[in-house]
N, C-alpha and C. Protein backbone atom coordinates (compact mmCIF):
# COMPACT_ATOMS: atom_id res chain seq x y z
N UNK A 1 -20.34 144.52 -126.86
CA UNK A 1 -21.11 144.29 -125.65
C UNK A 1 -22.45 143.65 -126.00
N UNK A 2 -23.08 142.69 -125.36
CA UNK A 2 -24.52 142.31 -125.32
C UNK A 2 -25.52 143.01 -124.97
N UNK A 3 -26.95 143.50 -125.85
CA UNK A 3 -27.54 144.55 -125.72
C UNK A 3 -28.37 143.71 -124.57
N UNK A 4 -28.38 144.87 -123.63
CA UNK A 4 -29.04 144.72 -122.77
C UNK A 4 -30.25 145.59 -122.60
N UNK A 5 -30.58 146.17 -123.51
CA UNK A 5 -31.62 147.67 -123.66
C UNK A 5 -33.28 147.23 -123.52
N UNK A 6 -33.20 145.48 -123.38
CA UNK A 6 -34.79 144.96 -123.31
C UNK A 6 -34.93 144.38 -121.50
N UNK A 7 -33.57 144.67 -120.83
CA UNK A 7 -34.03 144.12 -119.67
C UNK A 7 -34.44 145.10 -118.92
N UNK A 8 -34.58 144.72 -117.38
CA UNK A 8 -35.54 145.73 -116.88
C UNK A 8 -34.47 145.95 -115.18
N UNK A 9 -34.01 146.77 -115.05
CA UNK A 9 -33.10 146.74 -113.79
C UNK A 9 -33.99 146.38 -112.82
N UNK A 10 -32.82 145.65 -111.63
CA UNK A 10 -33.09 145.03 -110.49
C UNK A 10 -32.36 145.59 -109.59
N UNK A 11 -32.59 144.61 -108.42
CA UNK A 11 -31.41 144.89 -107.11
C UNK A 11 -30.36 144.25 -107.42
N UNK A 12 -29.05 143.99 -107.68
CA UNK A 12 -27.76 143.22 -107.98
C UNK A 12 -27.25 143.06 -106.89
N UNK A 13 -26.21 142.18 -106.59
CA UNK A 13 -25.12 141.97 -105.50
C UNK A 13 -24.18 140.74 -106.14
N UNK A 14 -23.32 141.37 -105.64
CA UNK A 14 -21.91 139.93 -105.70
C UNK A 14 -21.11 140.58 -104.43
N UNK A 15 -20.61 139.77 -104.58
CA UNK A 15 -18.83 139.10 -103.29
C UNK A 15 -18.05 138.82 -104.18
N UNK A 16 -16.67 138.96 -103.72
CA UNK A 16 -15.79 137.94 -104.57
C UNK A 16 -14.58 138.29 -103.31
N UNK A 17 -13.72 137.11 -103.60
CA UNK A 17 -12.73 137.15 -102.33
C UNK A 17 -11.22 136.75 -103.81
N UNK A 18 -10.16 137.64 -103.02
CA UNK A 18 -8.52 137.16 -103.32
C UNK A 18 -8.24 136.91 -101.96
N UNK A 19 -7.19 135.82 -102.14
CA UNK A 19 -6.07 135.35 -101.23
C UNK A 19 -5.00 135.60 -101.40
N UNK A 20 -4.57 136.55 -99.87
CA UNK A 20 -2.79 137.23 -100.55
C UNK A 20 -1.96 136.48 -99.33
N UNK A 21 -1.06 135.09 -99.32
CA UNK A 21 -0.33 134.72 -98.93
C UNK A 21 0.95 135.08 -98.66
N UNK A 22 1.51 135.52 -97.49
CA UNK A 22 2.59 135.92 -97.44
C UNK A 22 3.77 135.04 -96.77
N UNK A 23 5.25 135.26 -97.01
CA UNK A 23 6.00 134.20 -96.58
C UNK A 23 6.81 134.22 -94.88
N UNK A 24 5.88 135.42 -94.43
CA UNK A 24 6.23 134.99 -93.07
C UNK A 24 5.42 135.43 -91.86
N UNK A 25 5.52 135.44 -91.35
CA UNK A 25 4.41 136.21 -89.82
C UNK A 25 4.93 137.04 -89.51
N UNK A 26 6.19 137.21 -89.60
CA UNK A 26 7.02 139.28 -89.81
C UNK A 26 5.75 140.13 -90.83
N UNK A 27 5.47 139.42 -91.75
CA UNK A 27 4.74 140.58 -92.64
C UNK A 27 3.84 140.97 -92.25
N UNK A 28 3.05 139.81 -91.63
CA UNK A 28 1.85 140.04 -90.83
C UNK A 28 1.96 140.95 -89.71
N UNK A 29 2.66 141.28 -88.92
CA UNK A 29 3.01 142.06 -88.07
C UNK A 29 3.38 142.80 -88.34
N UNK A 30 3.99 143.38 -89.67
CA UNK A 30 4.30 144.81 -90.13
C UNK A 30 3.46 145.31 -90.28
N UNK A 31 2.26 144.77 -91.07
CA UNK A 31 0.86 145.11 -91.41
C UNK A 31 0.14 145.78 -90.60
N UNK A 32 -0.02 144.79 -89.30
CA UNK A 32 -0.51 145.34 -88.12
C UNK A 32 -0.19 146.24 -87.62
N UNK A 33 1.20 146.48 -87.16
CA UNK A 33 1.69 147.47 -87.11
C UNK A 33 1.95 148.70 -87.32
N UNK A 34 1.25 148.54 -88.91
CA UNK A 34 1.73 150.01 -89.43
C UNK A 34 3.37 149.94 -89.87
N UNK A 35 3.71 149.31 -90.04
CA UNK A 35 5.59 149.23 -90.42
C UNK A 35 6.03 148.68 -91.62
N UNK A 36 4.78 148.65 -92.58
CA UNK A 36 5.44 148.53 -93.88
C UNK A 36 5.73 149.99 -94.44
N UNK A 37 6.84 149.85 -95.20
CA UNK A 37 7.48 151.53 -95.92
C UNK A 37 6.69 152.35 -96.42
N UNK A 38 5.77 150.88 -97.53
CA UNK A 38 5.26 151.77 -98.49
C UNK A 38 3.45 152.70 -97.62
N UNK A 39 3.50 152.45 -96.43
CA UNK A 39 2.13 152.69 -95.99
C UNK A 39 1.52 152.14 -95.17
N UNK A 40 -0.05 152.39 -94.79
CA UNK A 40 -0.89 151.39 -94.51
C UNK A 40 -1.60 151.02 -95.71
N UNK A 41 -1.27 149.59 -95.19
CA UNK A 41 -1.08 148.37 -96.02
C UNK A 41 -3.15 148.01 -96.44
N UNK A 42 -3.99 148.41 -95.51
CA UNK A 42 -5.22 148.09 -95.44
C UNK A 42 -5.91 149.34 -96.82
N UNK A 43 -5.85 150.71 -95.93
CA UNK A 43 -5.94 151.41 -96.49
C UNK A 43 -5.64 151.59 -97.81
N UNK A 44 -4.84 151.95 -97.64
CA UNK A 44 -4.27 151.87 -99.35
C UNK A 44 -4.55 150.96 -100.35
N UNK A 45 -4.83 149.73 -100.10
CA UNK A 45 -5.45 148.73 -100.83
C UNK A 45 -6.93 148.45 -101.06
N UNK A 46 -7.25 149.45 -100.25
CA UNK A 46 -8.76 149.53 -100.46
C UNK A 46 -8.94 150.46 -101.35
N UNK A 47 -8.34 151.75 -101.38
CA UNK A 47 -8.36 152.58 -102.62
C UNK A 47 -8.07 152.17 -103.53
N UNK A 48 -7.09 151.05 -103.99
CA UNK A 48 -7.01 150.75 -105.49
C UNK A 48 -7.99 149.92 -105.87
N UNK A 49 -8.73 148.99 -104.58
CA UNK A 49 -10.35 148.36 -104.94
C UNK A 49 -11.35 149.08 -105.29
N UNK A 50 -11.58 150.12 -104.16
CA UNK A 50 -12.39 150.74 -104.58
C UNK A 50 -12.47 151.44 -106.27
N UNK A 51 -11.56 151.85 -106.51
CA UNK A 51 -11.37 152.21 -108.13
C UNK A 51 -11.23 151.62 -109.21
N UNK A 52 -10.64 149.88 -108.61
CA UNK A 52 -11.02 149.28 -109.38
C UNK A 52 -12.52 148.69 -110.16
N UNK A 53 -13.26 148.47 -108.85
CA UNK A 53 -14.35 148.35 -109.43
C UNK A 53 -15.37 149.89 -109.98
N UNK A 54 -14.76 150.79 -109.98
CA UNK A 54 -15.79 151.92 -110.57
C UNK A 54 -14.84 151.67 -111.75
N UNK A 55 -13.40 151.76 -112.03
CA UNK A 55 -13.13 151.67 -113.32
C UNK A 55 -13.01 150.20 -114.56
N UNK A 56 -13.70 149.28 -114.00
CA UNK A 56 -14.36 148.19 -114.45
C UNK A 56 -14.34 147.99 -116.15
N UNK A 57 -15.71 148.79 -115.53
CA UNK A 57 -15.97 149.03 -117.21
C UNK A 57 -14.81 149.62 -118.42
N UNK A 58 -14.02 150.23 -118.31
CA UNK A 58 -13.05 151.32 -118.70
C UNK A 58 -11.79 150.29 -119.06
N UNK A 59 -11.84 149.05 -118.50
CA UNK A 59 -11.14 148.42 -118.68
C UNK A 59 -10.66 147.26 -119.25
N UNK A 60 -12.42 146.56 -119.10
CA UNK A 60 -12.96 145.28 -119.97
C UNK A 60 -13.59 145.34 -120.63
N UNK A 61 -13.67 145.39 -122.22
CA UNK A 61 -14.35 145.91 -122.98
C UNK A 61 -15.51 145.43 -123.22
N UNK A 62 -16.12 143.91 -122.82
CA UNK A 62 -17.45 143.96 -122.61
C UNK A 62 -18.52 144.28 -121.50
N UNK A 63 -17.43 144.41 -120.68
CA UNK A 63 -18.23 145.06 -119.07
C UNK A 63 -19.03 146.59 -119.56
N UNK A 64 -20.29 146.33 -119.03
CA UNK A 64 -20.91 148.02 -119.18
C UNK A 64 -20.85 149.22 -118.33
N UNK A 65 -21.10 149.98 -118.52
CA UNK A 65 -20.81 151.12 -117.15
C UNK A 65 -22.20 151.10 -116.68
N UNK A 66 -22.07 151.13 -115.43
CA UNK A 66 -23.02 151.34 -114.55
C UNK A 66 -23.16 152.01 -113.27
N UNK A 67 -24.42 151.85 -112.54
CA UNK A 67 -24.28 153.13 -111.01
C UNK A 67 -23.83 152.03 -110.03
N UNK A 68 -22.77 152.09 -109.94
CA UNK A 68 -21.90 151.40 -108.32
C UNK A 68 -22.89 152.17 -107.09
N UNK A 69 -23.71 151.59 -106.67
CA UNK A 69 -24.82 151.84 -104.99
C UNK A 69 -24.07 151.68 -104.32
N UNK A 70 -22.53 150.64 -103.73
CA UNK A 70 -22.04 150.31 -102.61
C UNK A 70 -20.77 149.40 -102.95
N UNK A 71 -19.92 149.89 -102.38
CA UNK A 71 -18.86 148.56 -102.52
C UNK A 71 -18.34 148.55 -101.05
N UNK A 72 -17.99 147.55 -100.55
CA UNK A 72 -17.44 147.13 -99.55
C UNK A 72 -16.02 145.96 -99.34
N UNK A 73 -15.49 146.14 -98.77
CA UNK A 73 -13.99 145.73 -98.76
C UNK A 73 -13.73 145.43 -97.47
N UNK A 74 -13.44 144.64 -97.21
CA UNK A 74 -13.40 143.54 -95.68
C UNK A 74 -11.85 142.71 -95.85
N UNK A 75 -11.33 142.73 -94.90
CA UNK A 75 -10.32 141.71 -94.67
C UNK A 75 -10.19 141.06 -93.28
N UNK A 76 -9.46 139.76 -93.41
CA UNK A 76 -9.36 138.83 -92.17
C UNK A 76 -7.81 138.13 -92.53
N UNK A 77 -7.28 137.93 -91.48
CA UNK A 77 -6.04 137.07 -91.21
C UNK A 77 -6.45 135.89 -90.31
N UNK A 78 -5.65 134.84 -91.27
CA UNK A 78 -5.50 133.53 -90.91
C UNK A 78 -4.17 133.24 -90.85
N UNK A 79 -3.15 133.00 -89.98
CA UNK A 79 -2.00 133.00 -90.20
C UNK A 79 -1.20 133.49 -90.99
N UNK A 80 -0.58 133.07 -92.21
CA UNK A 80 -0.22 133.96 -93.23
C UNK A 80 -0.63 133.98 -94.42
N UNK A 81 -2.31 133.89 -94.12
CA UNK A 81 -3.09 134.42 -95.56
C UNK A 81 -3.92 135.74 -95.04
N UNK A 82 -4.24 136.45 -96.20
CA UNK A 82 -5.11 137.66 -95.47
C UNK A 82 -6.44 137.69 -96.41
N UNK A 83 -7.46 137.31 -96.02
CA UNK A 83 -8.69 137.19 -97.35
C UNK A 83 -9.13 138.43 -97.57
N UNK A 84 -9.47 138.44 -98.67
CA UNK A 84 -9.92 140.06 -98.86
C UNK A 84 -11.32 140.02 -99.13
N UNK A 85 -12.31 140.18 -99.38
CA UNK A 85 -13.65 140.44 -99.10
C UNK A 85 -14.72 141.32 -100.39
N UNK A 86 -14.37 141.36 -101.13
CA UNK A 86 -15.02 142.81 -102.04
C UNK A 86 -16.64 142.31 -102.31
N UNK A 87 -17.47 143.20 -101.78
CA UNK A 87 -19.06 143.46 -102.17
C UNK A 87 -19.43 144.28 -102.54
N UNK A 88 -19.63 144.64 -103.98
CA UNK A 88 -21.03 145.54 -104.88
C UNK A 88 -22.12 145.49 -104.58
N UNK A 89 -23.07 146.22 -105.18
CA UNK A 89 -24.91 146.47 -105.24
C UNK A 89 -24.58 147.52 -105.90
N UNK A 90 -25.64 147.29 -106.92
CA UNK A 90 -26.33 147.76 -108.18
C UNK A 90 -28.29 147.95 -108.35
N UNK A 91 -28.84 148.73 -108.84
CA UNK A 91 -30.13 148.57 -109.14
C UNK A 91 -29.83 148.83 -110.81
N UNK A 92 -29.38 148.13 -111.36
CA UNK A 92 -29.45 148.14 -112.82
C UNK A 92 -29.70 146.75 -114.06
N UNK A 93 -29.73 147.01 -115.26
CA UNK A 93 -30.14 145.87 -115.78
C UNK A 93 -29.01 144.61 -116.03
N UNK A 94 -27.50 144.94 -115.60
CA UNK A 94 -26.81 143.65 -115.67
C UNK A 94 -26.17 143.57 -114.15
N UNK A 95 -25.21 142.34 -114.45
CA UNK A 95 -24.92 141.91 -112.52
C UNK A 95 -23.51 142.59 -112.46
N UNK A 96 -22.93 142.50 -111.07
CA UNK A 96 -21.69 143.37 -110.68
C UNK A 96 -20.71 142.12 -110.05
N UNK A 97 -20.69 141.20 -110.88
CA UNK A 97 -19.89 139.83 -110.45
C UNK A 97 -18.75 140.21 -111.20
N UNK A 98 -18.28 140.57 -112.08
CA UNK A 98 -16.68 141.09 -112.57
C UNK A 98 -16.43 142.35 -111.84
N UNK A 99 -17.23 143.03 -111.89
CA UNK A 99 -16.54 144.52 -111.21
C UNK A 99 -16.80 143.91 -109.64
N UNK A 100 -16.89 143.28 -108.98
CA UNK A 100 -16.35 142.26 -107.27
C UNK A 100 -15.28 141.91 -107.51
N UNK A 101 -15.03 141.05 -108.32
CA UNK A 101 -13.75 140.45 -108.49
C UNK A 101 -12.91 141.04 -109.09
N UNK A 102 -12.97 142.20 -109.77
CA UNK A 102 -11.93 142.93 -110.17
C UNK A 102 -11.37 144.09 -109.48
N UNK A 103 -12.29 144.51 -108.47
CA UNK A 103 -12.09 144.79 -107.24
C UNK A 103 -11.14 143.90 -106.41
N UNK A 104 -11.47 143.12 -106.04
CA UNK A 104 -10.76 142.19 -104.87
C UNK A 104 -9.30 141.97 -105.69
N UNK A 105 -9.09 141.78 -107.18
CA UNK A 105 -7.72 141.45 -107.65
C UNK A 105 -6.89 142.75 -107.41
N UNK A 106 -7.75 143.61 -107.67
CA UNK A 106 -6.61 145.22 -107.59
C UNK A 106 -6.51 145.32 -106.38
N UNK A 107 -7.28 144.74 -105.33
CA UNK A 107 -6.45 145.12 -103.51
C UNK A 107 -5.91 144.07 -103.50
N UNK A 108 -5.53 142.89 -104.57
CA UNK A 108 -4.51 142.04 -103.67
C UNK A 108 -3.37 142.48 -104.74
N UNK A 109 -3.79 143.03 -105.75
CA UNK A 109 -2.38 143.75 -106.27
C UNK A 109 -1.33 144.36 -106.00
N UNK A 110 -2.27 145.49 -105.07
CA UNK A 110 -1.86 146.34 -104.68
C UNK A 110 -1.01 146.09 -102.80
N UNK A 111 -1.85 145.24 -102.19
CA UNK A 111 -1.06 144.55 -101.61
C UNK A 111 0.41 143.68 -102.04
N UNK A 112 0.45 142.79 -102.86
CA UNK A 112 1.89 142.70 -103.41
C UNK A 112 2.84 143.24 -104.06
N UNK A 113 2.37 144.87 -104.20
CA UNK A 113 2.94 145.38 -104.58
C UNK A 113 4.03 146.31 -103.54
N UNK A 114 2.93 146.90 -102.45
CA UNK A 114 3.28 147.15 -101.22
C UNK A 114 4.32 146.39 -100.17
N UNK A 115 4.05 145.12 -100.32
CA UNK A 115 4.89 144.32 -99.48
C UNK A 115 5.85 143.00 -99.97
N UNK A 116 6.08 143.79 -101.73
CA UNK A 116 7.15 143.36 -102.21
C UNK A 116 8.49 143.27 -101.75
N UNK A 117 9.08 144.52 -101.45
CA UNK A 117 9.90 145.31 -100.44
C UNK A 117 10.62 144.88 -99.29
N UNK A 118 9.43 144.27 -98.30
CA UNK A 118 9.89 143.03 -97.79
C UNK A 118 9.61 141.82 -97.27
N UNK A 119 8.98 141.35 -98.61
CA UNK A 119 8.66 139.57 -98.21
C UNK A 119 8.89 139.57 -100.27
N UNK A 120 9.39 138.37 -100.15
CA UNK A 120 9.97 138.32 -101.79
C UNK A 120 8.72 137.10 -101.63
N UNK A 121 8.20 136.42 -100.99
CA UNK A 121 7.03 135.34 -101.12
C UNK A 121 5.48 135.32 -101.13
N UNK A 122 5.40 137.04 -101.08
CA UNK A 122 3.73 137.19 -101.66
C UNK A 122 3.43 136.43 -102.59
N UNK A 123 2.07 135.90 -102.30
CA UNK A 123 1.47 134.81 -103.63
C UNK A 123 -0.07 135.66 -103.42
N UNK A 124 -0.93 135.78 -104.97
CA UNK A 124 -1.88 136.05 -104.72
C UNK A 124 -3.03 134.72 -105.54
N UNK A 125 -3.75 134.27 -104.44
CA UNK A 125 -4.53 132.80 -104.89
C UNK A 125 -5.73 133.29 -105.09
N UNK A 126 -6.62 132.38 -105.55
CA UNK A 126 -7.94 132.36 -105.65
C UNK A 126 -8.91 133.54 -105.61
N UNK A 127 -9.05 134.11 -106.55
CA UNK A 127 -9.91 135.28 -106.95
C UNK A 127 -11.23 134.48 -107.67
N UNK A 128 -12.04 134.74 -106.76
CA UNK A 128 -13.40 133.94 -107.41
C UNK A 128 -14.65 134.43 -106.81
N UNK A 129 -15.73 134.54 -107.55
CA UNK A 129 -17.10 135.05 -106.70
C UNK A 129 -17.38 133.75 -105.92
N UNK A 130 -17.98 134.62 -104.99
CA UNK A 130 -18.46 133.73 -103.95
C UNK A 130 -19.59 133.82 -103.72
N UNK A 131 -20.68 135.17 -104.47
CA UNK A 131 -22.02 134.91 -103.88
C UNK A 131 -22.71 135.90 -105.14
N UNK A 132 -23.59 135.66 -105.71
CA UNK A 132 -24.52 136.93 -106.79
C UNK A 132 -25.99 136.57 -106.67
N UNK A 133 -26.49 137.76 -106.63
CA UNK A 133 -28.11 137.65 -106.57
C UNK A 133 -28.62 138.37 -107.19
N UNK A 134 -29.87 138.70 -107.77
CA UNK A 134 -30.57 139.40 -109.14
C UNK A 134 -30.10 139.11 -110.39
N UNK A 135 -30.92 139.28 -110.99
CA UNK A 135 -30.87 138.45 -112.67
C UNK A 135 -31.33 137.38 -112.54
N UNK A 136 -30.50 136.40 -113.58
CA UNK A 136 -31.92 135.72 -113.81
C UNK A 136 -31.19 134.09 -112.68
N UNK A 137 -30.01 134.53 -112.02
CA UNK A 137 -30.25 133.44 -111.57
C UNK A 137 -29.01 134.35 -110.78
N UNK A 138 -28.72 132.77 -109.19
CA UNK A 138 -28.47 133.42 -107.74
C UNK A 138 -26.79 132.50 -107.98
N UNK A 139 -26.28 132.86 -107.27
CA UNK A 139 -24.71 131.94 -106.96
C UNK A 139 -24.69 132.28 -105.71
N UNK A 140 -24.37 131.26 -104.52
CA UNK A 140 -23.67 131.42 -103.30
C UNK A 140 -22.91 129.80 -102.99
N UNK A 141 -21.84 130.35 -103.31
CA UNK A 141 -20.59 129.48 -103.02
C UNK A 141 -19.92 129.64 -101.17
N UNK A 142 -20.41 130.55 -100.66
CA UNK A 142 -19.58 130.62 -99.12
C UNK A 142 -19.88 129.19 -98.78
């Protein structure tokens, strides 16, 4: 890991979004519904985000552990994509732009994992930050 023991904590934030494409507008409506087997489909995928990003660190061996202040998990449908949304905050000395996006990959995981069952055409696209602020420099891609 890179010593970070001379910086001085801040306020942190990132975003990061996955795209979970599905192969029909049945799925989408199961979703809604409540009529997939394995569950609700929202729910449940927010718990494996949410844990993904607290277990972050635990997982990438240069990621550090740190105090998770907030994560947030948002989704939207566009026909048959569903964006997923993941936002951290931190007051510590490094940024929370991998543990966002490693968040957002484990709820679209966990979404294709869920609605394997029945749509054989889940695709999961574009996992990428979309916005970081504190440190020594800002990203906003929206």
């Amino acid at each position: 890991m890179v010593d970070i023991s001379h910086k001085k904590s801040t306020d942190r934030f990132a975003k990061a979004q996955a795209l979970v494409e599905v192969g029909s507008l049945a799925t989408i409506d199961a979703i809604k519904r409540g009529k997939v087997p394995k569950g609700d489909v929202f729910e449940m995928s927010k718990a494996a985000g949410l844990l993904g990003v607290k277990k972050t660190a635990e997982l990438l061996p240069d990621c550090h552990p740190l105090p998770i202040e907030f994560t947030g998990i948002e989704y939207s449908i566009e026909e048959k994509t569903i964006r997923i949304e993941v936002s951290v905050k931190t007051h510590y000395k490094t940024g929370v732009e991998v543990e966002a996006m490693h968040g957002a990959s484990l709820v679209a995981l966990n979404m294709y994992d869920m609605l394997k069952p029945i749509d054989k055409k889940v695709v999961i696209r574009e996992i990428k930050l979309l916005k970081k602020t504190g440190g020594k420099s800002d990203i906003d891609q929206n």
